[in-house]
Every structure is written in C-alpha cells, then in structure tokens.
C-alpha atoms as a PDB file:
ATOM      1  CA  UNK A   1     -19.821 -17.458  31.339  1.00  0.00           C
ATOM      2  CA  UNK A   2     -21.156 -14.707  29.893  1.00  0.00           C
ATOM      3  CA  UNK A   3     -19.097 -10.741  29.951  1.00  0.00           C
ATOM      4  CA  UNK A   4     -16.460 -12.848  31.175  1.00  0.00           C
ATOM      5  CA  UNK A   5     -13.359 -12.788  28.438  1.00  0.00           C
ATOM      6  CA  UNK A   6     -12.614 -11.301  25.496  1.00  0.00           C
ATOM      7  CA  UNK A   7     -10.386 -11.522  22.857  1.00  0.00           C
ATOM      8  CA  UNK A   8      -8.734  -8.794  21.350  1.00  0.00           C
ATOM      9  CA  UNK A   9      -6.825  -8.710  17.729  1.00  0.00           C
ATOM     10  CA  UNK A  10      -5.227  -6.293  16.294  1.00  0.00           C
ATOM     11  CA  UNK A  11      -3.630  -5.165  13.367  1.00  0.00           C
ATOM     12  CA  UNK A  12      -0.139  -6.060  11.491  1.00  0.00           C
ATOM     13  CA  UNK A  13      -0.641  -6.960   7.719  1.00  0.00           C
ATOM     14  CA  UNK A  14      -0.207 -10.411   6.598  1.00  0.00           C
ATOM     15  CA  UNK A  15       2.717 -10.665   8.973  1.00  0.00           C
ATOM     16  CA  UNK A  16       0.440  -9.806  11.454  1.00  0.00           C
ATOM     17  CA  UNK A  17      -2.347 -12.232  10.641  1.00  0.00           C
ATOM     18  CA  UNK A  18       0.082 -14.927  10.049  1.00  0.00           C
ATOM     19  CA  UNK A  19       2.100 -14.229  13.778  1.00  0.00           C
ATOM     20  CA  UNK A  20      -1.519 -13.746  16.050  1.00  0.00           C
ATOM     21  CA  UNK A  21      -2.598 -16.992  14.095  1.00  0.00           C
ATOM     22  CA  UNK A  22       0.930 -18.733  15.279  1.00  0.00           C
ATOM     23  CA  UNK A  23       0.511 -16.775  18.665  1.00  0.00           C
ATOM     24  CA  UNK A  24      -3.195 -18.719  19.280  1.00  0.00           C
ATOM     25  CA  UNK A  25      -2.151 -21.472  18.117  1.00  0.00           C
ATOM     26  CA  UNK A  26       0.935 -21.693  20.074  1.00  0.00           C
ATOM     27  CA  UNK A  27      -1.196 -21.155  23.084  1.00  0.00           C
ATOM     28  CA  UNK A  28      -3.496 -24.168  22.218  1.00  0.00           C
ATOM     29  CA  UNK A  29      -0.665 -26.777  21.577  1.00  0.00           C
ATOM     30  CA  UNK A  30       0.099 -25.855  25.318  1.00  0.00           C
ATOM     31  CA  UNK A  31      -3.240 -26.635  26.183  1.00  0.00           C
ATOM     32  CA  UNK A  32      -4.689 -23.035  26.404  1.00  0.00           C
ATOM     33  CA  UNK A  33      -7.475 -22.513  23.750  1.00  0.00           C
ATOM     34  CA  UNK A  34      -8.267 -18.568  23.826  1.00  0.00           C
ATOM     35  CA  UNK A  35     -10.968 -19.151  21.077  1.00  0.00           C
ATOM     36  CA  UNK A  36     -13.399 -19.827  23.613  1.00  0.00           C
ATOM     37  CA  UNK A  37     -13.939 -16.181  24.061  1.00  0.00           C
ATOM     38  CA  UNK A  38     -17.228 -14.549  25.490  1.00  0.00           C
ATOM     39  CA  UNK A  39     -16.092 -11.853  22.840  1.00  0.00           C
ATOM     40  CA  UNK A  40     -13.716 -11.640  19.486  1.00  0.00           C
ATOM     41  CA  UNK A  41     -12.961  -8.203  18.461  1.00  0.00           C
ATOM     42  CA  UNK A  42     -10.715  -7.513  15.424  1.00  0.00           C
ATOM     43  CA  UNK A  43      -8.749  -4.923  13.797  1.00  0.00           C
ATOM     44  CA  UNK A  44      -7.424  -5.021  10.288  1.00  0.00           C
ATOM     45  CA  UNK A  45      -5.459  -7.877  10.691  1.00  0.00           C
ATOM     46  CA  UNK A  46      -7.635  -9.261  13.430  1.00  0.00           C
ATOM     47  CA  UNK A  47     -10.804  -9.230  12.009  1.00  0.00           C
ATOM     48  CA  UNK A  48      -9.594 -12.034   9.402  1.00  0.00           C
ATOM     49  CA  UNK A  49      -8.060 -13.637  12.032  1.00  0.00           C
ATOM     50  CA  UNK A  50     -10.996 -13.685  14.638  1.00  0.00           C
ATOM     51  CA  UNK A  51     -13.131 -14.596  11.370  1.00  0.00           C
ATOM     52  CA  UNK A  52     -11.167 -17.301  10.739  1.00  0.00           C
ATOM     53  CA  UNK A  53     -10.714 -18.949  14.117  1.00  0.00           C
ATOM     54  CA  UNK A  54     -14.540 -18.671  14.521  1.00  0.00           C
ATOM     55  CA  UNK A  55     -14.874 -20.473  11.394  1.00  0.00           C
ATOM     56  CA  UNK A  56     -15.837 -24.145  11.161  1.00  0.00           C
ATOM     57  CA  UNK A  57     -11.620 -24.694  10.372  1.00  0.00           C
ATOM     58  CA  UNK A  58      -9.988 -25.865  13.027  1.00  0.00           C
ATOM     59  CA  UNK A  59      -6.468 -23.838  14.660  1.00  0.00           C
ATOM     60  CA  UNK A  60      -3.798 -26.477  13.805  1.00  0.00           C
ATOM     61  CA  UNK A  61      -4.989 -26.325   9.987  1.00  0.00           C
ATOM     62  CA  UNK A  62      -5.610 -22.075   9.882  1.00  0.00           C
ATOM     63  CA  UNK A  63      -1.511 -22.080  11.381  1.00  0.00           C
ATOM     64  CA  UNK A  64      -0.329 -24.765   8.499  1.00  0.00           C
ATOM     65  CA  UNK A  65      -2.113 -22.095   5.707  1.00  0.00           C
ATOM     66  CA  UNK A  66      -0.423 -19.515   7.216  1.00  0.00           C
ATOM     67  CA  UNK A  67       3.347 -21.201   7.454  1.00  0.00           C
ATOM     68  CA  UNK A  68       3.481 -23.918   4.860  1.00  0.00           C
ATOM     69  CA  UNK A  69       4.029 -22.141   1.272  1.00  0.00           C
ATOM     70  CA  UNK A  70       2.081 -24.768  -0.410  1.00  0.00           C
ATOM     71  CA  UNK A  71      -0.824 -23.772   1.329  1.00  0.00           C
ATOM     72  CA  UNK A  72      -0.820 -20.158   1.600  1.00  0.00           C
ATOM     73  CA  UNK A  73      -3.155 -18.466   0.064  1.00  0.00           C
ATOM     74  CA  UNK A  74      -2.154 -15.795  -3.140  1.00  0.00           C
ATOM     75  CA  UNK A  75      -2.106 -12.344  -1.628  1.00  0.00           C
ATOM     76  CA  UNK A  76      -1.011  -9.573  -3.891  1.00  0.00           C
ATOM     77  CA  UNK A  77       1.266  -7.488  -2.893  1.00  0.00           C
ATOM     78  CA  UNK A  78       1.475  -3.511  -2.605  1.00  0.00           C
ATOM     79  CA  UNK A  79       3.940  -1.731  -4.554  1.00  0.00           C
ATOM     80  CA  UNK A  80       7.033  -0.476  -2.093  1.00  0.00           C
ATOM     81  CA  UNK A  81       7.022   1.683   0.522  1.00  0.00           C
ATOM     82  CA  UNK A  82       2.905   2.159   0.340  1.00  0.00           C
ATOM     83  CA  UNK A  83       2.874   1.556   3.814  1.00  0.00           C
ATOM     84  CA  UNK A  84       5.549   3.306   5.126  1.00  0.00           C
ATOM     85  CA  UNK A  85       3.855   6.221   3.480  1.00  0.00           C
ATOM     86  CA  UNK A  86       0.719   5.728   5.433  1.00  0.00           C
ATOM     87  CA  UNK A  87       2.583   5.742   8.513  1.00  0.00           C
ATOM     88  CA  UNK A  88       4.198   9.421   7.414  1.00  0.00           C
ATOM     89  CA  UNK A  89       0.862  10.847   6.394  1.00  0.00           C
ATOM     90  CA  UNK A  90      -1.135   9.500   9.011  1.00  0.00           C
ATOM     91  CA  UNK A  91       2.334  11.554  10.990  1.00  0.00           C
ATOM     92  CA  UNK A  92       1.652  14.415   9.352  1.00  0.00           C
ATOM     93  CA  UNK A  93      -2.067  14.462  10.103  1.00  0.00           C
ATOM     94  CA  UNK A  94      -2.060  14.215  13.455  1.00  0.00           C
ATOM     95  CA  UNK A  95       1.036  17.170  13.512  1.00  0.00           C
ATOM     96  CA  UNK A  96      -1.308  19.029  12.048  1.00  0.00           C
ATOM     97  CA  UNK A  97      -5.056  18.036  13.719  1.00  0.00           C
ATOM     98  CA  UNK A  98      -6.301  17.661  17.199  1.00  0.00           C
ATOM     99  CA  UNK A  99     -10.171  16.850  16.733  1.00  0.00           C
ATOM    100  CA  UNK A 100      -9.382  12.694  16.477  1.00  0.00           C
ATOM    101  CA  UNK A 101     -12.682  12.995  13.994  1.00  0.00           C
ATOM    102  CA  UNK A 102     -10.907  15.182  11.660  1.00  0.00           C
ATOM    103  CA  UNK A 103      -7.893  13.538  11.674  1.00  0.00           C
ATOM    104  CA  UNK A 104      -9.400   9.845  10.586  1.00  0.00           C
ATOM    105  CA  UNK A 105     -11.705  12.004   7.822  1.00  0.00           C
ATOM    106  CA  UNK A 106      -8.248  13.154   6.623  1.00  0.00           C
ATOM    107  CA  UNK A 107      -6.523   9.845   6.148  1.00  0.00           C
ATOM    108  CA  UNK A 108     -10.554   8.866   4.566  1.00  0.00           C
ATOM    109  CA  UNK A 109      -9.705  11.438   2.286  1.00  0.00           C
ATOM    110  CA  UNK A 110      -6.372  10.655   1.380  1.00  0.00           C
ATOM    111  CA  UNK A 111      -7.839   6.730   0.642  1.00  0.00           C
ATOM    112  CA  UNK A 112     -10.296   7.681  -1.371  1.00  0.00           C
ATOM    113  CA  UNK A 113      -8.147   9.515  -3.427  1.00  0.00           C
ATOM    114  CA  UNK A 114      -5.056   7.262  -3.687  1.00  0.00           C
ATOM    115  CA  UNK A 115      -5.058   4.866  -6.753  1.00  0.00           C
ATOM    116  CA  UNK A 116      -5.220   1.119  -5.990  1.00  0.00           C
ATOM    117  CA  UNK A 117      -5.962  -1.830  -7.307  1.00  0.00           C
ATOM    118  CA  UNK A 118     -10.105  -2.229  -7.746  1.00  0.00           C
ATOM    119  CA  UNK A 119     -12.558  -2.853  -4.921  1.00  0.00           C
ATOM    120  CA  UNK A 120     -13.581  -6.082  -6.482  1.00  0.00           C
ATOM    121  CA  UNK A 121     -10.259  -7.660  -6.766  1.00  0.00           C
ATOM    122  CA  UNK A 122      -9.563  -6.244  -2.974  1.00  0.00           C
ATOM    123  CA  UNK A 123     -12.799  -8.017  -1.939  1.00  0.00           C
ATOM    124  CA  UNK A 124     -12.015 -11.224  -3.673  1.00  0.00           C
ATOM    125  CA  UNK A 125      -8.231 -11.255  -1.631  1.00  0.00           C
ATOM    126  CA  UNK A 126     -10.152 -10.932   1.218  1.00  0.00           C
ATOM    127  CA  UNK A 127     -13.166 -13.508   0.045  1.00  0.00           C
ATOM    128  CA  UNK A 128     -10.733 -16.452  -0.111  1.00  0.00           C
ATOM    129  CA  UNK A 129      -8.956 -15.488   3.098  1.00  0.00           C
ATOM    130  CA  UNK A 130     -12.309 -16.426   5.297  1.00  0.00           C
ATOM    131  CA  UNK A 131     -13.414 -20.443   5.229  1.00  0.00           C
ATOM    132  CA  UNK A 132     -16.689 -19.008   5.740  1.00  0.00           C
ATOM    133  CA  UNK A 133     -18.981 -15.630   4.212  1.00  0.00           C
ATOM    134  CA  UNK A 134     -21.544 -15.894   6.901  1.00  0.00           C
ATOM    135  CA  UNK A 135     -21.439 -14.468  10.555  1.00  0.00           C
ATOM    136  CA  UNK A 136     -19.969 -17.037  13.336  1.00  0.00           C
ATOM    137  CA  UNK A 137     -22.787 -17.535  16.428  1.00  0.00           C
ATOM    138  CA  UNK A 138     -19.819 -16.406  18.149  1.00  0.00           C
ATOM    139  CA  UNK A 139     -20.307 -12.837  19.706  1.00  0.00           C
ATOM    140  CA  UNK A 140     -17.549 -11.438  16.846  1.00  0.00           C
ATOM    141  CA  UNK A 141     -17.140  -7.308  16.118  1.00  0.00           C
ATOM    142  CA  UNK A 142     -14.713  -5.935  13.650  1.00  0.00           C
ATOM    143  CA  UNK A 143     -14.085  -2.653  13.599  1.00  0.00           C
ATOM    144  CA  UNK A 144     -13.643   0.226  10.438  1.00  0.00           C
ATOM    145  CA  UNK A 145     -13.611   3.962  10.017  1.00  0.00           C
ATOM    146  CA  UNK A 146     -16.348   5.691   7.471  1.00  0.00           C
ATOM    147  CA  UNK A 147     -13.955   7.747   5.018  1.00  0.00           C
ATOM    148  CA  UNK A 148     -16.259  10.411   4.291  1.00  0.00           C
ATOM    149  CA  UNK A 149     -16.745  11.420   8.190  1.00  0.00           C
ATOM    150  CA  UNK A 150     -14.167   9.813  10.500  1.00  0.00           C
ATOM    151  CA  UNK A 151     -16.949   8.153  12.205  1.00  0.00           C
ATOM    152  CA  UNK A 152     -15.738   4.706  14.099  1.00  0.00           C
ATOM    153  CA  UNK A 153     -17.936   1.893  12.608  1.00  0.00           C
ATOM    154  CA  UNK A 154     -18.438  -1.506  14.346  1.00  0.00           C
ATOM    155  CA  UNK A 155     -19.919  -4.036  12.421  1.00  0.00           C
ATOM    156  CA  UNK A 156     -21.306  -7.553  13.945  1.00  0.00           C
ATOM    157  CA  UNK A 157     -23.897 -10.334  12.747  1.00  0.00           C
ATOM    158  CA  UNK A 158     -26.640  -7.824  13.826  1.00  0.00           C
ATOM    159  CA  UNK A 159     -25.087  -5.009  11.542  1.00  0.00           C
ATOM    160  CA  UNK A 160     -26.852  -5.834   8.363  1.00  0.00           C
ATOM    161  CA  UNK A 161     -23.746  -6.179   6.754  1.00  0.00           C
ATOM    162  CA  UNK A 162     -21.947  -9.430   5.480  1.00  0.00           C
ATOM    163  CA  UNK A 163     -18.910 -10.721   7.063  1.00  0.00           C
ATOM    164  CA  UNK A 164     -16.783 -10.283   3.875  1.00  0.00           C
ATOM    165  CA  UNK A 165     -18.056  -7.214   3.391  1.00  0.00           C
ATOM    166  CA  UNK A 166     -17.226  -5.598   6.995  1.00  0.00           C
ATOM    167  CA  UNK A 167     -13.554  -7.594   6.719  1.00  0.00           C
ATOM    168  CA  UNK A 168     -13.076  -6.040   3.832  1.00  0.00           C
ATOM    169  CA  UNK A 169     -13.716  -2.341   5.351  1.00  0.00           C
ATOM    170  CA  UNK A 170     -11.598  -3.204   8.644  1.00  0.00           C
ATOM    171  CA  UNK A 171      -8.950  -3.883   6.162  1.00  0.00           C
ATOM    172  CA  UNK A 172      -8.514  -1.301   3.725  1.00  0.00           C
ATOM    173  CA  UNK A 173      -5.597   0.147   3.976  1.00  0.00           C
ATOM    174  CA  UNK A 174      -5.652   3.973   3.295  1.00  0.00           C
ATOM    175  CA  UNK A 175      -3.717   4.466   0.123  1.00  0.00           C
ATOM    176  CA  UNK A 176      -2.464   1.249  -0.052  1.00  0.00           C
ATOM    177  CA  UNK A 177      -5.891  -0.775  -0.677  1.00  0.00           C
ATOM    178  CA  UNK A 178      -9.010   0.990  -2.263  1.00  0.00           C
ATOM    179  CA  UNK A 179     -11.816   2.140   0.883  1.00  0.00           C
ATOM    180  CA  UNK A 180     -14.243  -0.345   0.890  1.00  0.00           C
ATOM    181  CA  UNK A 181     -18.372   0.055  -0.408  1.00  0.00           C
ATOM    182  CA  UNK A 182     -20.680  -0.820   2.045  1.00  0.00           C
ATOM    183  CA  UNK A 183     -24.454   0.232   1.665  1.00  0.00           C
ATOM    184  CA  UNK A 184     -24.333   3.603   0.725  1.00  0.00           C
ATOM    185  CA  UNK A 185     -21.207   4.668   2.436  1.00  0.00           C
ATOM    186  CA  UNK A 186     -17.408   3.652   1.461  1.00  0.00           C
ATOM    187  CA  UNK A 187     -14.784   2.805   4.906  1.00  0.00           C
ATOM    188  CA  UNK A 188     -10.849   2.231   5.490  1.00  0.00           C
ATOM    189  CA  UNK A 189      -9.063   0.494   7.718  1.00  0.00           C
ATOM    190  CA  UNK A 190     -10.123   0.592  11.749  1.00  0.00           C
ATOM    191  CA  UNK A 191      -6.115   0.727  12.460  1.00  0.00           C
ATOM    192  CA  UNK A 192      -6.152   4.370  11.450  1.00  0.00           C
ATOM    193  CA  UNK A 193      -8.198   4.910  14.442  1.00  0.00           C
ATOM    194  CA  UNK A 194      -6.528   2.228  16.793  1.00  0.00           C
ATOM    195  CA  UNK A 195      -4.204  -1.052  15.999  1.00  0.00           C
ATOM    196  CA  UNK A 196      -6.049  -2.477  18.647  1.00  0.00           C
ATOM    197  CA  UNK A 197      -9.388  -0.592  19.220  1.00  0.00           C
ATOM    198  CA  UNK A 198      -9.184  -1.835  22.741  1.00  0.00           C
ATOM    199  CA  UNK A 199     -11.383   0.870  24.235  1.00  0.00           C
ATOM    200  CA  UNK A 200     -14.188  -0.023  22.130  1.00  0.00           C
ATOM    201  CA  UNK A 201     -13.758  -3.616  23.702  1.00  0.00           C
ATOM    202  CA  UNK A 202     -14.527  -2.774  27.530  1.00  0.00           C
ATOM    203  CA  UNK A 203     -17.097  -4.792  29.897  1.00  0.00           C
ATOM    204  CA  UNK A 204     -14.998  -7.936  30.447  1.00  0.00           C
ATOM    205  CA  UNK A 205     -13.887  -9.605  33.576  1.00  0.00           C
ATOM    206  CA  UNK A 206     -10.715 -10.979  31.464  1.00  0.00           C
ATOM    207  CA  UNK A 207      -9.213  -9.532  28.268  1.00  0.00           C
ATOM    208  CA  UNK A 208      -6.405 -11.006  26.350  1.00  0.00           C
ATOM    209  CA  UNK A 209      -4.754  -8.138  23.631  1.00  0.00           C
ATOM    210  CA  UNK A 210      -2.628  -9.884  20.874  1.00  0.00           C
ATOM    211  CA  UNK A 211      -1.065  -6.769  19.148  1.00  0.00           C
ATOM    212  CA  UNK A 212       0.747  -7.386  15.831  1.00  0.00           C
ATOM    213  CA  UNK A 213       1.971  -3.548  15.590  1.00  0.00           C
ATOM    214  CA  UNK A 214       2.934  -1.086  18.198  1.00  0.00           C
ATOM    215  CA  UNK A 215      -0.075   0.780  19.451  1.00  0.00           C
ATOM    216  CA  UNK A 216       0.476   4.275  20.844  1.00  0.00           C
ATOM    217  CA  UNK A 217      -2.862   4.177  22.895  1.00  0.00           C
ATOM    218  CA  UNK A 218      -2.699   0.398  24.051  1.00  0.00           C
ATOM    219  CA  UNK A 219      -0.904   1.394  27.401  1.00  0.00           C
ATOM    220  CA  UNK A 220      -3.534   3.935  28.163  1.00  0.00           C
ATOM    221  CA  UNK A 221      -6.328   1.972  27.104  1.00  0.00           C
ATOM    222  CA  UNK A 222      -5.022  -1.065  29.019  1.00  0.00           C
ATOM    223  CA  UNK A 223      -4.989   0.680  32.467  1.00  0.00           C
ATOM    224  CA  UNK A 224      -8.102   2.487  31.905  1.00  0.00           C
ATOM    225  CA  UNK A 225      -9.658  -0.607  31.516  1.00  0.00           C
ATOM    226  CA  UNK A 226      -7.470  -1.982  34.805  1.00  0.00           C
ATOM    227  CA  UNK A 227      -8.784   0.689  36.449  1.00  0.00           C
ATOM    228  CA  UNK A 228     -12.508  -0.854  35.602  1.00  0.00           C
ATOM    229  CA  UNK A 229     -11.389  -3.435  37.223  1.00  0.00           C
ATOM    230  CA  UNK A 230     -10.391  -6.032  34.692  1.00  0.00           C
ATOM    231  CA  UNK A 231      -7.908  -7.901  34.423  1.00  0.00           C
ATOM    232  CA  UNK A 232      -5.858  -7.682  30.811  1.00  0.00           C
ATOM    233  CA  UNK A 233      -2.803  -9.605  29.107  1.00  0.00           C
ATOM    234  CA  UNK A 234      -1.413  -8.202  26.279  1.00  0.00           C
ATOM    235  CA  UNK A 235       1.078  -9.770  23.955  1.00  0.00           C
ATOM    236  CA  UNK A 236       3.047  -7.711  21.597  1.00  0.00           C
ATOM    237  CA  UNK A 237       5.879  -9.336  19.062  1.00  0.00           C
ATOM    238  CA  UNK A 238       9.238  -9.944  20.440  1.00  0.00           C
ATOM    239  CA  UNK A 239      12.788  -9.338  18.983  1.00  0.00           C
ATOM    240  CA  UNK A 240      12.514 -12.536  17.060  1.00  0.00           C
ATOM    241  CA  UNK A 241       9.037 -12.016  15.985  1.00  0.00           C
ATOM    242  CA  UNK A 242       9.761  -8.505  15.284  1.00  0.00           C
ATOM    243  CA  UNK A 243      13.063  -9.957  13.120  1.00  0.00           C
ATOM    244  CA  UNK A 244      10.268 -12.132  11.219  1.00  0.00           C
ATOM    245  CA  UNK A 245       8.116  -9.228  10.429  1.00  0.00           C
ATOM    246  CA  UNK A 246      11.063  -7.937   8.003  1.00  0.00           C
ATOM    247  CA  UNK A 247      10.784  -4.138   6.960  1.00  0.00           C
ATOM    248  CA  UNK A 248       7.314  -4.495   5.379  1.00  0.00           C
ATOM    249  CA  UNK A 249       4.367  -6.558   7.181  1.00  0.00           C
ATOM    250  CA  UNK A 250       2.387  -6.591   3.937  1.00  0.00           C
ATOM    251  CA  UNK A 251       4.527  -8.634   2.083  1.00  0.00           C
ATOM    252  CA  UNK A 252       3.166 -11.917   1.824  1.00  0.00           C
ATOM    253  CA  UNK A 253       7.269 -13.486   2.415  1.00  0.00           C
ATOM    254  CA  UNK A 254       6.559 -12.450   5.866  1.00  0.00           C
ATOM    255  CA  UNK A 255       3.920 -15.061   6.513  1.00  0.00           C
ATOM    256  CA  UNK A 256       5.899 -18.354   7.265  1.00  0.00           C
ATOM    257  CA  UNK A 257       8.771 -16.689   9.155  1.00  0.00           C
ATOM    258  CA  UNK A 258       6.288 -14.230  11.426  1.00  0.00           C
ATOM    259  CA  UNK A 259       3.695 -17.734  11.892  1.00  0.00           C
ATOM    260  CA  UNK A 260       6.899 -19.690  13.351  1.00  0.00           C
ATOM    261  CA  UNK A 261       7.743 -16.522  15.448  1.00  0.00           C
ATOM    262  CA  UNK A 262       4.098 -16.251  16.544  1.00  0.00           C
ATOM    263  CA  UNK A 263       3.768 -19.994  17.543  1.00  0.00           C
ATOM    264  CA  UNK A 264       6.998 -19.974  19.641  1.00  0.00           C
ATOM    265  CA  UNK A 265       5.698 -16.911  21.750  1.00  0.00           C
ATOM    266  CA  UNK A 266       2.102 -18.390  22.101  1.00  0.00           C
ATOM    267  CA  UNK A 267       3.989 -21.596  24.147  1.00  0.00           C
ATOM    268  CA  UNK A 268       6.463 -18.839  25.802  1.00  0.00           C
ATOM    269  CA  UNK A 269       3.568 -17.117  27.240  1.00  0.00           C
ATOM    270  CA  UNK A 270       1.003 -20.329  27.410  1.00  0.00           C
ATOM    271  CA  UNK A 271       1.306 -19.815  31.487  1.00  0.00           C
ATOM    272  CA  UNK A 272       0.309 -16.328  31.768  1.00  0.00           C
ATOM    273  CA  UNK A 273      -2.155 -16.460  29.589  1.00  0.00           C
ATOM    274  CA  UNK A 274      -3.946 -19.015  31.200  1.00  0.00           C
ATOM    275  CA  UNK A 275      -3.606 -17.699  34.704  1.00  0.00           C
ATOM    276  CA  UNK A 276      -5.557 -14.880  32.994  1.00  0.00           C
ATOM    277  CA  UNK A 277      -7.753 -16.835  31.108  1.00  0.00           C
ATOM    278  CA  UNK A 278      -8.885 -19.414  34.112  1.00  0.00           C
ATOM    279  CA  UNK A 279      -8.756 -16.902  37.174  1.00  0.00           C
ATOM    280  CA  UNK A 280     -12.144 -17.049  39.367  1.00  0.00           C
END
C-alpha cells in the first residue's frame, strides 16, 4: 500500500545506530517487521541504519554486527568531548540567531573549519558500514545540510548522488568529522537541522519515529503531523537504554551495551507498534 507507512530514523552516533538496529530488530523477533515501510527516512545515524536494513543483509545478522565484538566493525573514534562541544556551539548559535538558515550556515562554517581526520578516511568508515554502495528499490531519503548555505538537502536514488556518498554527508558531524564533498558543494550532518527531520517526512497514513537522541522539535512535529491526520509512534531510549548510551554516543564501547538496550525495548513496545503498523 502505497503513502501508507513510513519509517523514520534518527540520529544518536554509533550508540544510536547500534540501539535503533536492536530497537527493529527487537520488534521483528516479536513478529513485527517495520522494514516493510512505504518510506525509510534517515538522519545521521539513521541513514546507515535505513541503508542497512534495506540492504540485501538480513535484521538478525545487521543486530549480531552491531552487539557481538567479534563482528563489529572498526570505527574510529573522536578525540573527547568533540561532541559535547557541538552540542555547546550549536547552543550558542541558536542564543545568538533566529533565521534557522543562518543558524545551520553557522555550524557549516564552524565544520568546515574544524580539523578532522580526512574526507577519505571518513568516507571509507562509512563505506564498510553499508553491505551495499548502490541505492535500495526501496523508496529510501537521507537527509544533510549544505555547509556553505544552510540549505536542507535530501538525497534519494533519483538524486544523482551515490548512496555512500549522501551517508556520508547525513553523517558528518560538524567539528567532529570533516563536511562531506559531494558534486561541487561540501555538507554536514542533517542532525544540526533536526535529530529526526520528521517534518520533511509528512504524507503518511502511519509513521513510526525511532529517535536515538532527544529532539527539541519532535513533539511539535509529531502533532503537526497528528493534526494531518496521521497516526505516529515514536520511540525514544529509556532509562536503561539511556544507561547504555554512556556519556558519549560516539564511542564505539557503546555499541553492544546500547544494541542489547535497543532489542529489549523493540519487544517492550512490539504491541504498540504493531497496532500502529497494521491499523485499517
């Protein structure tokens, strides 16, 4: 059924792609499969986890990568307290700024000024994170901002752009990863504008929000889309999950701990979920 659910991401580090992988596949070993979605949109986080689960790979064995250390993946990791200083930047900007615009151009400007490790060893982290480099038929959007401008940048199969290449942009991390080259223009992380983006995701009957990181615009967005008329489920991490996070979601520690955490909530909330996802 076409228009009829989507599936929203959104962004948390690897603690946050290792819980929302736990959280789906908690969900399927209750017998809810979410992956089924009419539309996948990701942030950050969630566009290598919407790549991945509309990959070839099935769940069970994208939740054992993410959990088992002798499978995980090498991710490097950012030297300390990089992203707590996003956070207080991205504070201070918006102190400072009202045009939203202006605001994202500012934290563009602080990325492309920050020094980090090379684009091409970025792109190669996030290379080996997706089983595959080519565009799912899946109806899949993942979401950046252009660092020069501010403007919001959605990139899909139609885009032009390859799917390592636009997962790379959704995310780089202002100062903490280098803005990402694509074409002619260079892009950070969509979770400056949104950890969710969820406004960007409207038209659906039935929307189901798994949100690694506290969003300050996920209530609003999520009854202005009620309002619409659809009908939305959002899952957010709870104390234990939250516990499993640790004080920094980009250390790659986090991953088996928040994965558990994730895969314990998915069952929790299996019933809800599907009420959602199988409503008439």
């Amino acid at each position: 059924m076409k228009n009829e659910c989507a599936l929203v991401i959104g962004g948390g580090g690897v603690a946050g792609i290792a819980w929302a992988t736990g959280v789906l596949a908690g969900l399927a070993d209750a017998g809810v499969d979410v992956t089924d979605a009419d539309f996948l949109f990701g942030t950050s986080a969630g566009s290598v986890v919407a790549a991945q689960i509309t990959s070839s790979v099935e769940l069970s064995v994208l939740f054992q990568a993410q959990v088992d250390p002798a499978l995980q993946r090498e991710e490097r990791t950012p030297r300390e307290g990089a992203f707590a200083e996003v956070f207080e930047f991205g504070a201070k900007v918006e102190a400072e700024v009202v045009d939203p615009v202006e605001r994202l151009r500012r934290m563009g400007e602080m990325a492309l000024a920050a020094e980090t490790v090379t684009e091409a060893e970025r792109r190669t982290v996030i290379e080996t994170r997706l089983p595959s480099h080519s565009w799912p038929e899946h109806n899949l959007s993942v979401v950046a901002v252009n660092a020069a401008t501010g403007e919001t940048r959605i990139f899909d199969r139609s885009s032009g752009v390859g799917l390592v290449d636009a997962v790379t942009a959704s995310c780089a991390i202002p100062g903490v990863w280098p803005a990402a080259t694509v074409g002619d223009a260079r892009y950070i992380d969509g979770g400056v504008r949104s950890f969710t983006n969820l406004d960007l995701a409207a038209g659906y009957a039935r929307t189901l929000v798994i949100a690694p990181m506290p969003d300050p615009v996920l209530d609003a967005d999520t009854a202005s889309l009620a309002e619409r008329g659809s009908l939305i489920e959002v899952i957010t991490p709870d104390e234990a999950a939250l516990a499993a996070f640790g004080t920094d979601p980009l250390s790659p520690a986090s991953r088996t701990p928040a994965g558990h955490a994730g895969f314990t909530q998915g069952q929790a909330t299996a019933q809800a979920v599907a009420e959602l996802w199988n409503k008439a």
